[in-house]
Protein backbone atom coordinates (compact mmCIF):
# COMPACT_ATOMS: atom_id res chain seq x y z
CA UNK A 1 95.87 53.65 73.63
CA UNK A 2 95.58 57.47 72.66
CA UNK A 3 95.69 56.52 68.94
CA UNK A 4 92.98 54.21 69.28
CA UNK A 5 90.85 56.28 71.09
CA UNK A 6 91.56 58.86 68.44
CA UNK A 7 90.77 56.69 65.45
CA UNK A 8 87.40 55.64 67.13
CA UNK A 9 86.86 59.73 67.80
CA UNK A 10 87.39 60.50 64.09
CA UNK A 11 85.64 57.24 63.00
CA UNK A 12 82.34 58.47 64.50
CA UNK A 13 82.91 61.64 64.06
CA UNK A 14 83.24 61.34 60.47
CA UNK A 15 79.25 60.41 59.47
CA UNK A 16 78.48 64.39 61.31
CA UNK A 17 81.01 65.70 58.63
CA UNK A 18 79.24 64.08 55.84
CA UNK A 19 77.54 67.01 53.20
CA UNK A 20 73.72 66.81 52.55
CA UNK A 21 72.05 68.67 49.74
CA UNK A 22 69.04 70.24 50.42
CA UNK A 23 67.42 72.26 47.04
CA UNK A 24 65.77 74.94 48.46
CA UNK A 25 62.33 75.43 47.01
CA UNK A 26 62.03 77.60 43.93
CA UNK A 27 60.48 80.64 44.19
CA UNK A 28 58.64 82.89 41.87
CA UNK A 29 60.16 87.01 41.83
CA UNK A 30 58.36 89.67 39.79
CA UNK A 31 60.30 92.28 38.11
CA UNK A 32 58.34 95.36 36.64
CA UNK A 33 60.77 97.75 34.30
CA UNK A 34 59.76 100.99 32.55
CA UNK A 35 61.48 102.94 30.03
CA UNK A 36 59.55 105.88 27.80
CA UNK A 37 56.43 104.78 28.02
CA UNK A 38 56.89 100.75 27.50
CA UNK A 39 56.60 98.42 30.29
CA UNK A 40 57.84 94.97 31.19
CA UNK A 41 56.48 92.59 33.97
CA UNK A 42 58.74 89.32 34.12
CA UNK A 43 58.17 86.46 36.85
CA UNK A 44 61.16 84.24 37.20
CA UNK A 45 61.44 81.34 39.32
CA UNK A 46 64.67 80.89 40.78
CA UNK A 47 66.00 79.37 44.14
CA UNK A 48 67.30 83.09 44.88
CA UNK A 49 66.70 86.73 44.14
CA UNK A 50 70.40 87.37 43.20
CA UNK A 51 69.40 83.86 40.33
CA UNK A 52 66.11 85.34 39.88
CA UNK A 53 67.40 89.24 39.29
CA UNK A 54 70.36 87.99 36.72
CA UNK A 55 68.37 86.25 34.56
CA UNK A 56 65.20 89.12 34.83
CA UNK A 57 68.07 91.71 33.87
CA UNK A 58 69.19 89.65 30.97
CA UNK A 59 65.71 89.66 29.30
CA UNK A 60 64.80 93.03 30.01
CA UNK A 61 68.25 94.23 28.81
CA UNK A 62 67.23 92.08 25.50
CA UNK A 63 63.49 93.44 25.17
CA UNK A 64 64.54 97.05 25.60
CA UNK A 65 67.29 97.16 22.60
CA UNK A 66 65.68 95.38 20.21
CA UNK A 67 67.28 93.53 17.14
CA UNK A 68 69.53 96.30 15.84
CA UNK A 69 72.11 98.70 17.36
CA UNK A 70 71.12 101.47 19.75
CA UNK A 71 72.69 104.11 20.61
CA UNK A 72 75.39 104.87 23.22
CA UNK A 73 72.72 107.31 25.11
CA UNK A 74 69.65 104.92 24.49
CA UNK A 75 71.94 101.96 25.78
CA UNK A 76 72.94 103.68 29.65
CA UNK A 77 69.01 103.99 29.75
CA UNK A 78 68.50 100.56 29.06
CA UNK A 79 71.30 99.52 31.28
CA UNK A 80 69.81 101.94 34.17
CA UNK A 81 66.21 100.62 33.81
CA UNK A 82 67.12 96.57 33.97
CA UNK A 83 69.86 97.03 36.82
CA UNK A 84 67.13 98.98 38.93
CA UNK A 85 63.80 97.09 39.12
CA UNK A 86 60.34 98.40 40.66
CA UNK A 87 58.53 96.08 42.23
């Protein structure tokens, strides 16, 4: 008796245990970054800010140093600049 009143527990119990997904909307963040004089507004849309901030860091870190090398000083700025937006 206690087993089958267990197994019909867990059977109906089982449907509230079942995952849904639910995509929370995207939303659009705006970055602004300046270093010496250049500027750089980005709008990403991402489903978080943490998403949103990663990828915004990424580009700015690529649009500040260019195609060639920089240099070790030039590079912290860079570095500083993307990992601390204004907004």
């Amino acid at each position: 008796m206690k087993t089958l009143l267990l197994i019909s527990l867990l059977s109906f119990s089982c449907s509230s245990f079942a995952w849904t997904s639910k995509d929370s909307p995207s939303k659009d963040y705006a970055f602004k970054f300046k270093l010496q004089g250049q500027s750089l507004e980005l709008r990403e849309p991402a489903h978080s800010y943490d998403e949103a901030f990663d990828r915004a860091a990424q580009k700015c870190f690529k649009f500040f140093k260019g195609s060639g090398p920089v240099s070790e000083n030039r590079g912290l700025d860079i570095i500083d600049v993307c990992a601390n937006p204004r907004s």
